[in-house]
PDB file of N, CA and C in Angstrom:
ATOM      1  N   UNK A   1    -132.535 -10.681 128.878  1.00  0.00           N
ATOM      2  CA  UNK A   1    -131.141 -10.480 129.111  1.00  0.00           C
ATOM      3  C   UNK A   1    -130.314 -11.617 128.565  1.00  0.00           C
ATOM      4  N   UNK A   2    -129.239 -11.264 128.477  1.00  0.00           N
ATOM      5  CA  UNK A   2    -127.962 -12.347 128.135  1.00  0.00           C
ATOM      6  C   UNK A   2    -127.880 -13.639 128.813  1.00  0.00           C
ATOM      7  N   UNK A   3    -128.097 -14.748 128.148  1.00  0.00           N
ATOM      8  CA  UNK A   3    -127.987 -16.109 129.062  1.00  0.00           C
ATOM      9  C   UNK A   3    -129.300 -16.856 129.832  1.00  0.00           C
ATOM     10  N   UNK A   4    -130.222 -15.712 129.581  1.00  0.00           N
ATOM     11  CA  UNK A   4    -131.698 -16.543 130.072  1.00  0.00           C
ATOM     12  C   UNK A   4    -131.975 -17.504 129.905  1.00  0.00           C
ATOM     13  N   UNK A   5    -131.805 -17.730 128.234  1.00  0.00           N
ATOM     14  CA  UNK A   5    -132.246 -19.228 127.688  1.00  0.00           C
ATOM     15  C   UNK A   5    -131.310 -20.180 127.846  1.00  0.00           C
ATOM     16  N   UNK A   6    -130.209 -20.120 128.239  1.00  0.00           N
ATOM     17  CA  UNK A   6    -129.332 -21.288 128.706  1.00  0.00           C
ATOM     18  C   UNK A   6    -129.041 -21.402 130.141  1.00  0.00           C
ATOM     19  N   UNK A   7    -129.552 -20.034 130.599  1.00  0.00           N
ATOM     20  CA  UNK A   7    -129.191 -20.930 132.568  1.00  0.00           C
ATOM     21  C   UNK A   7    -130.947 -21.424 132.569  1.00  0.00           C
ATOM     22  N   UNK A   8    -132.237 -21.139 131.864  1.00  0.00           N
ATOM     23  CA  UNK A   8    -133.288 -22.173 131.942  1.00  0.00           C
ATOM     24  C   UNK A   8    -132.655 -23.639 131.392  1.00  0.00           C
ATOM     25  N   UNK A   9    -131.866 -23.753 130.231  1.00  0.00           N
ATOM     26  CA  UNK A   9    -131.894 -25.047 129.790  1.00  0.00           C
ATOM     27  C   UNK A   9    -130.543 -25.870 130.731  1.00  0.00           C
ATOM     28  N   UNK A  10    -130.216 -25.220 131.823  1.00  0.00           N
ATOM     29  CA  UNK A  10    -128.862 -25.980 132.618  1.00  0.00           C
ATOM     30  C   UNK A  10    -129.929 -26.221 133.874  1.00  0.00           C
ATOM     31  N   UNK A  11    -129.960 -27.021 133.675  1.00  0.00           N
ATOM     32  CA  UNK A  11    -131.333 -27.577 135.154  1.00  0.00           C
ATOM     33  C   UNK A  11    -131.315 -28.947 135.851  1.00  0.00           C
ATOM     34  N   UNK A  12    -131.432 -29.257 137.189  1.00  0.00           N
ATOM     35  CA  UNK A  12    -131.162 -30.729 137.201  1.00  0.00           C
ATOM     36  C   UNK A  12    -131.815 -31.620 136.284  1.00  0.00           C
ATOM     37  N   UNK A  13    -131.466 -32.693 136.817  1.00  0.00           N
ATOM     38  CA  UNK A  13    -131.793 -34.126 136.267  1.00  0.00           C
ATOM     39  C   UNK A  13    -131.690 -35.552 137.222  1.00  0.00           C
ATOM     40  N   UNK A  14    -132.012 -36.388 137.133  1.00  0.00           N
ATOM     41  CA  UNK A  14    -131.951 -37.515 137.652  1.00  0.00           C
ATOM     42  C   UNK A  14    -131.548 -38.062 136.142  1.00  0.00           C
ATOM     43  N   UNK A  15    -129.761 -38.859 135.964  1.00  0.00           N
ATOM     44  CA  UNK A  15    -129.266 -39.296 135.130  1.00  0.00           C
ATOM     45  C   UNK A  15    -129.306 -40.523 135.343  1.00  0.00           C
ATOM     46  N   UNK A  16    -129.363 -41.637 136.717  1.00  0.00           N
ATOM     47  CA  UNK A  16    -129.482 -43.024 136.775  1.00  0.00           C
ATOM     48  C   UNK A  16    -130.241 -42.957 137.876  1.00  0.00           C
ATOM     49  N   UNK A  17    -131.060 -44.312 137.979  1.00  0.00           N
ATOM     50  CA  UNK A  17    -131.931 -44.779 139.147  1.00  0.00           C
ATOM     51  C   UNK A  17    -132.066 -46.480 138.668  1.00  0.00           C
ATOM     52  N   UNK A  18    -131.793 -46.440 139.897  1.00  0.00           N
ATOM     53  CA  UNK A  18    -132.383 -48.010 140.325  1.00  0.00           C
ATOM     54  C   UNK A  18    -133.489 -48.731 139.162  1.00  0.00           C
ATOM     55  N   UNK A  19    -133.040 -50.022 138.824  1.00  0.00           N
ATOM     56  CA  UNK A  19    -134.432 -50.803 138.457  1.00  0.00           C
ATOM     57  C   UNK A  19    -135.639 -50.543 139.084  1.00  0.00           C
ATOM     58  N   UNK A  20    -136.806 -50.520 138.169  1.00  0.00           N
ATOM     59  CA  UNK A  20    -137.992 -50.540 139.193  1.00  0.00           C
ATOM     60  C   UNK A  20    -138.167 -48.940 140.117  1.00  0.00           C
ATOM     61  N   UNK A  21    -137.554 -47.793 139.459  1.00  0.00           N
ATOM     62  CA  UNK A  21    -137.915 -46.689 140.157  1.00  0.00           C
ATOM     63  C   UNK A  21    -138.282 -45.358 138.518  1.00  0.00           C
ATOM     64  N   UNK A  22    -139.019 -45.010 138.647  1.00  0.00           N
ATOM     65  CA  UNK A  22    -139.886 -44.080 137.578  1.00  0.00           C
ATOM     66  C   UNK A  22    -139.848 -42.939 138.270  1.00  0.00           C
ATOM     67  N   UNK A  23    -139.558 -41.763 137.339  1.00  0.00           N
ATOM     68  CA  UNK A  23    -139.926 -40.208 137.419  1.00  0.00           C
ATOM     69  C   UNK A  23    -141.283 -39.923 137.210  1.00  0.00           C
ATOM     70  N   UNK A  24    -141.686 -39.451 138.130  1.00  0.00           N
ATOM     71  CA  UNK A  24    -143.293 -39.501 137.977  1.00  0.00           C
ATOM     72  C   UNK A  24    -143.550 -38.239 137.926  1.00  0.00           C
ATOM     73  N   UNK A  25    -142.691 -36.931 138.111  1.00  0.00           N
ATOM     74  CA  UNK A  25    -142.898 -36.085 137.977  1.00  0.00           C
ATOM     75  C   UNK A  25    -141.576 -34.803 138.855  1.00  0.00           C
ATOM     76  N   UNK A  26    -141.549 -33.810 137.806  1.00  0.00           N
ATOM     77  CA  UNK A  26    -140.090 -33.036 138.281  1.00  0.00           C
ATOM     78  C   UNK A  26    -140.334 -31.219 137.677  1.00  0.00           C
ATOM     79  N   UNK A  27    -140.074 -30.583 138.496  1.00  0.00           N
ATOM     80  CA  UNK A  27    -140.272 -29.117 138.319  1.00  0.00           C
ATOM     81  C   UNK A  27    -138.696 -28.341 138.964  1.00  0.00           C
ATOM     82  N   UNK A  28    -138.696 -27.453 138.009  1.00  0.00           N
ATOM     83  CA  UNK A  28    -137.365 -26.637 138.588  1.00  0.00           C
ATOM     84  C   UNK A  28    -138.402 -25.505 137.952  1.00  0.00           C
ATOM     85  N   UNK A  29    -137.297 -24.179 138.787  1.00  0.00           N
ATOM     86  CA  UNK A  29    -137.951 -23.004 139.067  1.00  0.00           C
ATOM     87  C   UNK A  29    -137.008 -22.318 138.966  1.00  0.00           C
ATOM     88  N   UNK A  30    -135.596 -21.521 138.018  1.00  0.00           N
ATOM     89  CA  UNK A  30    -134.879 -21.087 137.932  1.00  0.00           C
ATOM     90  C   UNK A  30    -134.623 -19.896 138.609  1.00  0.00           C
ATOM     91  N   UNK A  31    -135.679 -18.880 138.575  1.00  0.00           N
ATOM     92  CA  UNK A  31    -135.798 -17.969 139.702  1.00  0.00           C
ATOM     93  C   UNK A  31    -135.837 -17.839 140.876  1.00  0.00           C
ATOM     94  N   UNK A  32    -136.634 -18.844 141.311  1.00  0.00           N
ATOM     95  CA  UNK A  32    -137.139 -19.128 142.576  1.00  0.00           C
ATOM     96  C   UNK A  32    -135.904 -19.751 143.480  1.00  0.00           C
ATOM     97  N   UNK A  33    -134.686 -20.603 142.835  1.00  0.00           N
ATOM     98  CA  UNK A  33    -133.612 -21.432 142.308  1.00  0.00           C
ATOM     99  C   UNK A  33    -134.757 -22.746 143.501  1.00  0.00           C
ATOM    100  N   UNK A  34    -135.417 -23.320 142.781  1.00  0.00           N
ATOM    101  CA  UNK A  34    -135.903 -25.054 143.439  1.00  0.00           C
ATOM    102  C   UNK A  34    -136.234 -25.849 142.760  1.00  0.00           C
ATOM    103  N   UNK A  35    -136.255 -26.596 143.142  1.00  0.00           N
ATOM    104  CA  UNK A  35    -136.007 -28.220 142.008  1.00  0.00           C
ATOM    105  C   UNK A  35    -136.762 -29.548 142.807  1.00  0.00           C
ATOM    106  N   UNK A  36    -137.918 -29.621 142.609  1.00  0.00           N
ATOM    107  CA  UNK A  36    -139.050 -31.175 143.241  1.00  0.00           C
ATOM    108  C   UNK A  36    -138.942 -31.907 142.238  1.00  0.00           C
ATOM    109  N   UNK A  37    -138.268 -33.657 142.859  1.00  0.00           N
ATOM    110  CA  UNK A  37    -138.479 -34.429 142.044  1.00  0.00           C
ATOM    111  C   UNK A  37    -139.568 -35.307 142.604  1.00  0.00           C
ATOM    112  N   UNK A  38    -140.348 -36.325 141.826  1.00  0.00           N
ATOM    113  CA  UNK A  38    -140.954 -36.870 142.690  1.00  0.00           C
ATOM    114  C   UNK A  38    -141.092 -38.530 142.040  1.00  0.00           C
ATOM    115  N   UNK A  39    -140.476 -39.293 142.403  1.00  0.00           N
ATOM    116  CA  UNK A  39    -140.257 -41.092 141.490  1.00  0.00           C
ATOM    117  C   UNK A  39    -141.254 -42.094 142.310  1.00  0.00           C
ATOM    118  N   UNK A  40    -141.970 -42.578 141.376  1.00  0.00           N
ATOM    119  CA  UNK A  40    -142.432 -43.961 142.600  1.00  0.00           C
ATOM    120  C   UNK A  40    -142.069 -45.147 141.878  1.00  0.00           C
ATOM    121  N   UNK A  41    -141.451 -45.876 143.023  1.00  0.00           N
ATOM    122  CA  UNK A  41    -140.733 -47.383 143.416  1.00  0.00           C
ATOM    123  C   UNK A  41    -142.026 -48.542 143.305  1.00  0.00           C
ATOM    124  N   UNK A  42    -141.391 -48.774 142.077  1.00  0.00           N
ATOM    125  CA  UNK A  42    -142.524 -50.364 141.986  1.00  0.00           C
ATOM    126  C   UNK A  42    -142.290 -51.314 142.269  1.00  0.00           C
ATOM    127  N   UNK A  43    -141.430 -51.114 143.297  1.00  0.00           N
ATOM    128  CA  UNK A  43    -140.667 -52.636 143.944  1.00  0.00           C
ATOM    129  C   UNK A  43    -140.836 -52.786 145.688  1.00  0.00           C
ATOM    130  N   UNK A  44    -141.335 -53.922 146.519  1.00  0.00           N
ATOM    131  CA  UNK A  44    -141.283 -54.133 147.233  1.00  0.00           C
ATOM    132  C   UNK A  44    -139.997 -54.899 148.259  1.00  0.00           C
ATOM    133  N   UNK A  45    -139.155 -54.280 148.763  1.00  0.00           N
ATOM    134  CA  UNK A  45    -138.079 -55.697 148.935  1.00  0.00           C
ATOM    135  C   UNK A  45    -137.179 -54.618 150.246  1.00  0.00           C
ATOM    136  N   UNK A  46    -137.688 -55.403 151.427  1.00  0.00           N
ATOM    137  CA  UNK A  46    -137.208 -54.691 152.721  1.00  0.00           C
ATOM    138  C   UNK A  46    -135.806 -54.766 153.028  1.00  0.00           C
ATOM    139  N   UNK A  47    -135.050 -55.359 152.154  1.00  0.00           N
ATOM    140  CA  UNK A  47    -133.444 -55.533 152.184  1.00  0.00           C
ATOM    141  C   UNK A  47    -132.841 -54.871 151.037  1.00  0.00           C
ATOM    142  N   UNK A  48    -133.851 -54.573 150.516  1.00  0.00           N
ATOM    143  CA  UNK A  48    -133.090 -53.342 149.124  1.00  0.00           C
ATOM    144  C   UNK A  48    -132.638 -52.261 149.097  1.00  0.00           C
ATOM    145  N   UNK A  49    -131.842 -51.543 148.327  1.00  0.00           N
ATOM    146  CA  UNK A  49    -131.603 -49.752 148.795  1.00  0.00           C
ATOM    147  C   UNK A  49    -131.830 -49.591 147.337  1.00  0.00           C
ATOM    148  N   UNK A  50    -132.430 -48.533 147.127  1.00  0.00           N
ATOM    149  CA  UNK A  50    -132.556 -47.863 145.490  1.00  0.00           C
ATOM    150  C   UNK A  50    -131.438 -46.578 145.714  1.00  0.00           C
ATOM    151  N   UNK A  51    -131.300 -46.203 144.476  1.00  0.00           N
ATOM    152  CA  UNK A  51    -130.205 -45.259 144.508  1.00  0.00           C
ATOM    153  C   UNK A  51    -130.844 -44.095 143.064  1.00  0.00           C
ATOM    154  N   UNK A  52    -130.959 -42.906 143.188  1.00  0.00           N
ATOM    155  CA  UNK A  52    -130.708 -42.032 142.202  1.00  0.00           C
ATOM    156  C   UNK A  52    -129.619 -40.941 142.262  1.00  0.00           C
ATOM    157  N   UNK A  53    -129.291 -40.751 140.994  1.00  0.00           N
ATOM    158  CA  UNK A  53    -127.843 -40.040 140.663  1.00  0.00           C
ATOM    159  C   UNK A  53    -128.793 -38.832 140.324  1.00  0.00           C
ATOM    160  N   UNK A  54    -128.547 -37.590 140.751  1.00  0.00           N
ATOM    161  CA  UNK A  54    -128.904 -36.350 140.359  1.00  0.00           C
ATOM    162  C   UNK A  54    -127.823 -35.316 139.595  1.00  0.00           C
ATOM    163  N   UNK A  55    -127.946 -35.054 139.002  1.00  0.00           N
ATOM    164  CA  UNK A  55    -127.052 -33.766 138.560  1.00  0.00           C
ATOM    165  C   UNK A  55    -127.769 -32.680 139.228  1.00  0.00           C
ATOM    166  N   UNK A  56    -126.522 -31.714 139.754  1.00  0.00           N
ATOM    167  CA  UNK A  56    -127.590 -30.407 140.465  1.00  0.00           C
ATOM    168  C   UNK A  56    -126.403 -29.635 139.676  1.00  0.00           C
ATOM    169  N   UNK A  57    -126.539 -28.379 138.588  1.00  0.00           N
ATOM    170  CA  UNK A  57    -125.993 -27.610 138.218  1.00  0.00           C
ATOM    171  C   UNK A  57    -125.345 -26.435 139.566  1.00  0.00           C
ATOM    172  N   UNK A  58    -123.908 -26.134 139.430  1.00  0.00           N
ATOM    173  CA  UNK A  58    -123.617 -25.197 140.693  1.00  0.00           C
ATOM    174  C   UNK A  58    -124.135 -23.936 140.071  1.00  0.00           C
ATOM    175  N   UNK A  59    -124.306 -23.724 138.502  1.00  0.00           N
ATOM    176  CA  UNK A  59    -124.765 -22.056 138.528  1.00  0.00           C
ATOM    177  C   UNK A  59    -126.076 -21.818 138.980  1.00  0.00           C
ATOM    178  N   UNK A  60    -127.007 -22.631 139.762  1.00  0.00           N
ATOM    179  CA  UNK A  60    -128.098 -22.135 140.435  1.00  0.00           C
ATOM    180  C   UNK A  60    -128.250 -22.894 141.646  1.00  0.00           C
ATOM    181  N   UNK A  61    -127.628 -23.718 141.801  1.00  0.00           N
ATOM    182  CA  UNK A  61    -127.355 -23.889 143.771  1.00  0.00           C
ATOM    183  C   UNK A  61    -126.075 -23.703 144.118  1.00  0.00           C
ATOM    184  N   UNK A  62    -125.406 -22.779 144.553  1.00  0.00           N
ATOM    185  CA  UNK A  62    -124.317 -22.330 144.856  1.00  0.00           C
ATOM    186  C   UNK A  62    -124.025 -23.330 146.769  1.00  0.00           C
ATOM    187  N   UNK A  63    -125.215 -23.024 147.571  1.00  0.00           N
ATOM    188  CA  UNK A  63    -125.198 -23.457 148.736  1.00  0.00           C
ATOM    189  C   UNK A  63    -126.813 -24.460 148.892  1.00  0.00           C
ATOM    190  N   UNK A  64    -126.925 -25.514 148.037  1.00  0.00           N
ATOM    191  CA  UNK A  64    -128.243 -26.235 148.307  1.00  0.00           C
ATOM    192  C   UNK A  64    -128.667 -27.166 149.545  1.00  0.00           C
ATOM    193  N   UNK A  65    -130.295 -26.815 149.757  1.00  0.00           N
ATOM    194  CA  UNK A  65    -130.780 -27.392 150.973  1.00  0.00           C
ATOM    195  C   UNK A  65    -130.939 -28.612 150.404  1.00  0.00           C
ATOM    196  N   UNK A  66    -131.507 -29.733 151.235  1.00  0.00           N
ATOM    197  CA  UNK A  66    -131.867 -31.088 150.580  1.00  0.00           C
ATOM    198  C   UNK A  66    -133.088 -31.370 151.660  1.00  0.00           C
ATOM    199  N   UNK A  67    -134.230 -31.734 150.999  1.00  0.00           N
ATOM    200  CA  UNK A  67    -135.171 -32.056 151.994  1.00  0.00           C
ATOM    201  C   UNK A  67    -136.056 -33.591 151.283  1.00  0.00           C
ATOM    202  N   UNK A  68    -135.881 -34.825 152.026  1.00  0.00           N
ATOM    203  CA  UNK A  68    -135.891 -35.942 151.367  1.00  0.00           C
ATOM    204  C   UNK A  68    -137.437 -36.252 152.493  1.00  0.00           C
ATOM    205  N   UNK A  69    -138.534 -37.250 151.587  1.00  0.00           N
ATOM    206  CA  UNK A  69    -139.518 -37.525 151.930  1.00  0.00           C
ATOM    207  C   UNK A  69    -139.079 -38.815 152.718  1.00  0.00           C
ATOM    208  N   UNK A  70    -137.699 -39.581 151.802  1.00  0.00           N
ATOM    209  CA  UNK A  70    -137.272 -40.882 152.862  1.00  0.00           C
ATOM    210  C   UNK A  70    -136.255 -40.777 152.344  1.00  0.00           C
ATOM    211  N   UNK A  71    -134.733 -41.784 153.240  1.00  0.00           N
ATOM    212  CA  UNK A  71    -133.876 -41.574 152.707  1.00  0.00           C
ATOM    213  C   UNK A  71    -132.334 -40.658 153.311  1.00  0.00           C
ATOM    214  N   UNK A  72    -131.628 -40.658 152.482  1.00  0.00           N
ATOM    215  CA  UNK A  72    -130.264 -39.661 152.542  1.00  0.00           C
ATOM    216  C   UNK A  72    -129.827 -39.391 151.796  1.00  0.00           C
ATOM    217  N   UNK A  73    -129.246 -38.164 151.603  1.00  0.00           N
ATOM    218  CA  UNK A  73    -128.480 -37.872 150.505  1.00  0.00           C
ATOM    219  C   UNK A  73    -126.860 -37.345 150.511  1.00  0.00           C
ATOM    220  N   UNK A  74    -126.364 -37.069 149.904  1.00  0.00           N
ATOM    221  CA  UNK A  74    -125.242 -36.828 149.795  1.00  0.00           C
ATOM    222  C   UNK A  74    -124.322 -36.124 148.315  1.00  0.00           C
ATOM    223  N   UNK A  75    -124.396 -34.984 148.956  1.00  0.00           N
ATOM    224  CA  UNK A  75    -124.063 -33.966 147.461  1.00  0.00           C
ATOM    225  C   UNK A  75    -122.473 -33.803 147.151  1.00  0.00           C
ATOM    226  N   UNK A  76    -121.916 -34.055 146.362  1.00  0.00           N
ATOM    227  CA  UNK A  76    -120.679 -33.693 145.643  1.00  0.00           C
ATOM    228  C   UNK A  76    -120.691 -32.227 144.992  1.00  0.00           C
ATOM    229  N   UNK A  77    -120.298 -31.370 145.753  1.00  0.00           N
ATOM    230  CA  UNK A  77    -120.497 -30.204 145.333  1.00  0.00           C
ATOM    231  C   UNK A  77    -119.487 -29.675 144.044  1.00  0.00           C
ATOM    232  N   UNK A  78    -117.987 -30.759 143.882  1.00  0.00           N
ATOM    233  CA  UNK A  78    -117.399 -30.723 143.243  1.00  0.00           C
ATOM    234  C   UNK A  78    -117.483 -31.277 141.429  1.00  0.00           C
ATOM    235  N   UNK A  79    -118.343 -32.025 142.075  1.00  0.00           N
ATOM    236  CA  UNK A  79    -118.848 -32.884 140.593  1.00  0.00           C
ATOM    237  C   UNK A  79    -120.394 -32.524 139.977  1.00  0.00           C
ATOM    238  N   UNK A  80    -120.831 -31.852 141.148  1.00  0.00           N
ATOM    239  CA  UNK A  80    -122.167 -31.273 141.117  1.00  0.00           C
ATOM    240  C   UNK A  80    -123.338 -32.670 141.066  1.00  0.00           C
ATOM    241  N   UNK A  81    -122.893 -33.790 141.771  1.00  0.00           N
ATOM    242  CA  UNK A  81    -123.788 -34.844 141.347  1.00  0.00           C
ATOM    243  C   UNK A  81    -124.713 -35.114 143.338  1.00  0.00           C
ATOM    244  N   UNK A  82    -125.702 -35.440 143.033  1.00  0.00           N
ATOM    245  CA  UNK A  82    -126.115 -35.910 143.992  1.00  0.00           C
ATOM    246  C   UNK A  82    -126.468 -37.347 144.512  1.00  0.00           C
ATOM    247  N   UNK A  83    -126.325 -38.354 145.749  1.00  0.00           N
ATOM    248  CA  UNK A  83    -126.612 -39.452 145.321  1.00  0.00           C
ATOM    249  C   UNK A  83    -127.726 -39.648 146.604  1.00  0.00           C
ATOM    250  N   UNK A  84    -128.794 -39.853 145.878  1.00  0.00           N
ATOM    251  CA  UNK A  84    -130.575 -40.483 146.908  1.00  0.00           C
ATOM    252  C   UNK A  84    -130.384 -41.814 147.101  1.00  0.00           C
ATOM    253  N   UNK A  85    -130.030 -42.171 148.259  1.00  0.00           N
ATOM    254  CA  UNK A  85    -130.667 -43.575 148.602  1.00  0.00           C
ATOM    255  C   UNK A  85    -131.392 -43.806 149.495  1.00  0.00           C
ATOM    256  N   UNK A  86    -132.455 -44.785 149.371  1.00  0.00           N
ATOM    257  CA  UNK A  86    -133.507 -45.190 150.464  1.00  0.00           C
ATOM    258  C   UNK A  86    -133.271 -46.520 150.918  1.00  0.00           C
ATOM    259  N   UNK A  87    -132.786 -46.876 152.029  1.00  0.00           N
ATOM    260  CA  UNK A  87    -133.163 -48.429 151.863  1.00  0.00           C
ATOM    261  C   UNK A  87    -134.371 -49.013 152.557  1.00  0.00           C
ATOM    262  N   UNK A  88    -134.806 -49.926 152.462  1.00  0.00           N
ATOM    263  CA  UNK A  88    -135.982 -50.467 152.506  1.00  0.00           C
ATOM    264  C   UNK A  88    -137.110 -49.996 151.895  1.00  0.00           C
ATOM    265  N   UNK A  89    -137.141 -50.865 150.448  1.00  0.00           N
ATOM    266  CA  UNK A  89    -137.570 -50.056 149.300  1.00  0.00           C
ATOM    267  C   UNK A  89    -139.220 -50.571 149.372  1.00  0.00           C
ATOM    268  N   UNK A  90    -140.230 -50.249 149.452  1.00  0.00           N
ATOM    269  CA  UNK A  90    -141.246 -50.472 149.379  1.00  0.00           C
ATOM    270  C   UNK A  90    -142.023 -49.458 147.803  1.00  0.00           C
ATOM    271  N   UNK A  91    -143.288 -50.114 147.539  1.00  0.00           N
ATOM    272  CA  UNK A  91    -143.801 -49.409 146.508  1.00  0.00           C
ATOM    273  C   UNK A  91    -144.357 -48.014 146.816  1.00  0.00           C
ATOM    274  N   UNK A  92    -144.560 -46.777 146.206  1.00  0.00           N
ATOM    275  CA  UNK A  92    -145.162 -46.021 146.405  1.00  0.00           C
ATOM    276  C   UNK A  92    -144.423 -44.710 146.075  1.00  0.00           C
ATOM    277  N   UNK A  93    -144.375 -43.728 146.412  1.00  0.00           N
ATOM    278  CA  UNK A  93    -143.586 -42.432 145.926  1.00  0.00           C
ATOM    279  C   UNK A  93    -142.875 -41.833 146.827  1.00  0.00           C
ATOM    280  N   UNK A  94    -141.709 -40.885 146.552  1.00  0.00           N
ATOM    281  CA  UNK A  94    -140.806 -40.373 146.930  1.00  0.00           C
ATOM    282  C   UNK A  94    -140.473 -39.197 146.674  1.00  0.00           C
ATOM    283  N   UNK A  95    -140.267 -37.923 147.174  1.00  0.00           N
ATOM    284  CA  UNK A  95    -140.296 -36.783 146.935  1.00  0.00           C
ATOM    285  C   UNK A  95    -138.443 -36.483 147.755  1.00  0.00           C
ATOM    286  N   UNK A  96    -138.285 -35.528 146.456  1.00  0.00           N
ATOM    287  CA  UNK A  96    -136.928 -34.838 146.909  1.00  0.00           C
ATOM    288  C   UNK A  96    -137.184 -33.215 146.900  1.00  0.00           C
ATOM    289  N   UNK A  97    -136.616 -32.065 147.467  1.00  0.00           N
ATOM    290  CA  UNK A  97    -136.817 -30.808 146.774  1.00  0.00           C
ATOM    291  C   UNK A  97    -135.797 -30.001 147.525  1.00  0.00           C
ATOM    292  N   UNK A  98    -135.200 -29.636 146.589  1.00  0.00           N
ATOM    293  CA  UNK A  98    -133.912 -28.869 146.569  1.00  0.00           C
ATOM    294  C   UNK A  98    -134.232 -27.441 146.844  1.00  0.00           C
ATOM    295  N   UNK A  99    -133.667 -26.640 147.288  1.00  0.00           N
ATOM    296  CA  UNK A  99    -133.657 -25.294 147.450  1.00  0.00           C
ATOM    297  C   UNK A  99    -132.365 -24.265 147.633  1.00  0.00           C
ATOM    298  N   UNK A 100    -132.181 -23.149 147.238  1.00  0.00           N
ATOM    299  CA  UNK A 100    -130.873 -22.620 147.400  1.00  0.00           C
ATOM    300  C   UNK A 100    -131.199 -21.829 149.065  1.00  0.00           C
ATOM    301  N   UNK A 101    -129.865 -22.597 149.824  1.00  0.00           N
ATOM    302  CA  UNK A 101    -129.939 -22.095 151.186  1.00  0.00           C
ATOM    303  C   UNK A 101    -129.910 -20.520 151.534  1.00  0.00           C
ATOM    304  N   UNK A 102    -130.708 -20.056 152.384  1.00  0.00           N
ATOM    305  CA  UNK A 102    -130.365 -17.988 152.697  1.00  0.00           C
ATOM    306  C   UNK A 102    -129.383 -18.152 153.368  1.00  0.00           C
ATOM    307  N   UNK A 103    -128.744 -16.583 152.415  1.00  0.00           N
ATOM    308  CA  UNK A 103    -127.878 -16.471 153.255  1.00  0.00           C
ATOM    309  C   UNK A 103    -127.778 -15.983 154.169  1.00  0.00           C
TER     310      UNK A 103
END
């Protein structure tokens, strides 16, 4: 159908992150509409907060869940950006995964 290949290529992203934080791995599911990111923090430092900037496209989360392994988030539904922060940054991995809420 019309537009397949460009609502696959409109998909999140993680556009900035913290020093010392790596994408270790990220899946979106256009159908399904879900989006797992998953970064691990090579930094140890109990007074730190890391931060990632997400882009979440609104043409496939219209109403998105947020389910954070650590952390908070906070979605701009207007700008479509998301912002992850953890503080007390220790090494190891971090999982985010988005989902479009039922209605």
């Amino acid at each position: 159908g019309r537009g397949r290949g460009l609502a696959a290529a409109i998909r999140p992203y993680p556009y900035q992150y913290s020093s010392g934080l790596q994408v270790e791995s990220q899946k979106f599911d256009p159908i399904n509409e879900t989006y797992m990111l998953v970064i691990m923090d090579g930094i140890n430092c109990k007074d730190c907060v890391s931060t990632t900037l997400i882009f979440i496209p609104g043409c496939h989360f219209r109403d998105p869940k947020f389910t954070v392994s650590s952390g908070s988030v906070v979605y701009d539904h207007s700008s479509q950006n998301l912002k992850w922060q953890i503080q007390g940054r220790s090494m190891g991995f971090y999982r985010l995964d988005i989902s479009e809420a039922l209605q």
